[in-house]
Protein backbone atom coordinates (compact mmCIF):
# COMPACT_ATOMS: atom_id res chain seq x y z
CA UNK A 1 -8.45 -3.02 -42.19
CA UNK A 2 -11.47 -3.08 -40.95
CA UNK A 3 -12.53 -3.96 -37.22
CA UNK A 4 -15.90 -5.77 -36.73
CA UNK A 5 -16.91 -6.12 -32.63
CA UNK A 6 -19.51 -8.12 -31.04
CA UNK A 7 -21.71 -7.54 -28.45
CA UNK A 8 -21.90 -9.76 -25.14
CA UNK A 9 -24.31 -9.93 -22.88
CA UNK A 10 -23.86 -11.37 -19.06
CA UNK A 11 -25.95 -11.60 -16.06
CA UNK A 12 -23.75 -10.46 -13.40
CA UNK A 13 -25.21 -9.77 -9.86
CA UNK A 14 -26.67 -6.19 -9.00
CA UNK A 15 -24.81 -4.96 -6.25
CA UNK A 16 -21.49 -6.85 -7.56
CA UNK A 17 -22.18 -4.63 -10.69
CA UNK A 18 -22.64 -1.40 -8.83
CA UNK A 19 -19.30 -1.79 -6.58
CA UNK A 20 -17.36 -2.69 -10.10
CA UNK A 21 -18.62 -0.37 -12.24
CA UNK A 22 -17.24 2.15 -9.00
CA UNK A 23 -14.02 0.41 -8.95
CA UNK A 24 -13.50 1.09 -12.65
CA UNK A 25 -14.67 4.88 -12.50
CA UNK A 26 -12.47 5.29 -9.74
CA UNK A 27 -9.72 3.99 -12.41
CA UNK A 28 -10.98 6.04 -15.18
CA UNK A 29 -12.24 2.79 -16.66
CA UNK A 30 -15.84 1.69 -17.83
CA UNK A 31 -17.08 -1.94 -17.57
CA UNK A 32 -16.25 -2.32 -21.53
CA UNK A 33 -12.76 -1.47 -21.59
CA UNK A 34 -12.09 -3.77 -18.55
CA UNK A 35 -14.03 -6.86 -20.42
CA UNK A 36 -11.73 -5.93 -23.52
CA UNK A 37 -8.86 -5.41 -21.34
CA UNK A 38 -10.03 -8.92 -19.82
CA UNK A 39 -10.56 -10.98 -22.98
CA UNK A 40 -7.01 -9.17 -24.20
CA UNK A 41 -4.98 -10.58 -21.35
CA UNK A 42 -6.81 -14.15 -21.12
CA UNK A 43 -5.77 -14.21 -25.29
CA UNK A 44 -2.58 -12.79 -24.63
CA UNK A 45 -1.58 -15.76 -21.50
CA UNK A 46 -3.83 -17.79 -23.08
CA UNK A 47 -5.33 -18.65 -19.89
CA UNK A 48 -7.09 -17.04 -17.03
CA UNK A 49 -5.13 -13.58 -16.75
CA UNK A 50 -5.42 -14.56 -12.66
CA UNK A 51 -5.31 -17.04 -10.27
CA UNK A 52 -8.60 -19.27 -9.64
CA UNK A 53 -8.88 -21.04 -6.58
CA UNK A 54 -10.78 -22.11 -3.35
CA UNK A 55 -9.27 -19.65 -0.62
CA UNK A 56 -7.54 -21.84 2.39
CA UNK A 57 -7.03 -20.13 5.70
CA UNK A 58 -3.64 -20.15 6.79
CA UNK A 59 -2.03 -22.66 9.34
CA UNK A 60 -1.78 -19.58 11.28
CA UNK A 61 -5.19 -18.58 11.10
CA UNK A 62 -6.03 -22.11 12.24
CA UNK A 63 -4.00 -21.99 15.06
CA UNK A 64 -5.38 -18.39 16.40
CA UNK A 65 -8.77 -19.79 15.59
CA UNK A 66 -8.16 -22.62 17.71
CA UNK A 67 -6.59 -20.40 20.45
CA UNK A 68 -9.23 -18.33 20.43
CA UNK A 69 -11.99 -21.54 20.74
CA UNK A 70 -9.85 -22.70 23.66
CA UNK A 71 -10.14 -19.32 25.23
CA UNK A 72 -13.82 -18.68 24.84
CA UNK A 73 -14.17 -22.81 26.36
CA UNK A 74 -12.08 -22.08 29.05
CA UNK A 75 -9.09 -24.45 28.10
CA UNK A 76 -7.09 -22.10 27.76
CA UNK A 77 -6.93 -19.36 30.66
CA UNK A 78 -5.78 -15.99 29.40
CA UNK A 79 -6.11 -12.67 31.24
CA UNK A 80 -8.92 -10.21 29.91
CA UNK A 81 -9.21 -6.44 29.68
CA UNK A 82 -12.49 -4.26 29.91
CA UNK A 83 -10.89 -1.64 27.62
CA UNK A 84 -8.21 -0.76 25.45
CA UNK A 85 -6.25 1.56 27.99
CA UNK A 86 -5.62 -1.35 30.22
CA UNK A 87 -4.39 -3.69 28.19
CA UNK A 88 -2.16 -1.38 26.84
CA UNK A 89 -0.84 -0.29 30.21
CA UNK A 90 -0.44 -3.78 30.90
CA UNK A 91 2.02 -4.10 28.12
CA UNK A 92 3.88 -1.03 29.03
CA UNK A 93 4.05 -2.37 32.31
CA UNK A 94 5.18 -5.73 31.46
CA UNK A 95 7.67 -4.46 28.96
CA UNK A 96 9.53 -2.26 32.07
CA UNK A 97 9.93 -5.66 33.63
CA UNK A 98 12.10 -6.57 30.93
């Protein structure tokens, strides 16, 4: 049996393009195979072969966010460091307490 293909054409965004097509060398892969490999799996699910939807930060990410706000107002007093060696002597330090 004969296979007949068609050709599609998209207008994707340039640099989008250029870190994909990467990507897909990277995986031995060529932006063809991945849009059959796509069109396979949405047949094949028959859906979306992955999740779609409008990324939520965390109720932890909140909550440093608003931590960090609070910080930066002054609501919140927390002590500061001028360089990474002294904060973490200041953990060593307070971990010997314990």
């Amino acid at each position: 049996m004969q296979t007949l293909t068609s050709a599609i054409s998209v207008q994707v965004d340039t640099h989008d393009k250029e870190i994909a097509n990467n990507i897909l060398k990277n995986l031995g892969l060529n932006m063809s195979t991945f849009v059959n490999m796509a069109i396979k799996q949405l047949i094949y699910t028959d859906g979306l072969p992955f999740e779609v939807k409008n990324p939520k930060p965390s109720k932890e990410l909140l909550e440093a966010l608003e931590e960090g706000e609070n910080i930066i107002s002054g609501k919140i007093q927390k002590k500061g460091y001028h360089n990474v060696k002294q904060m973490i002597d200041d953990i060593i330090n307070e971990d010997n307490k314990h």
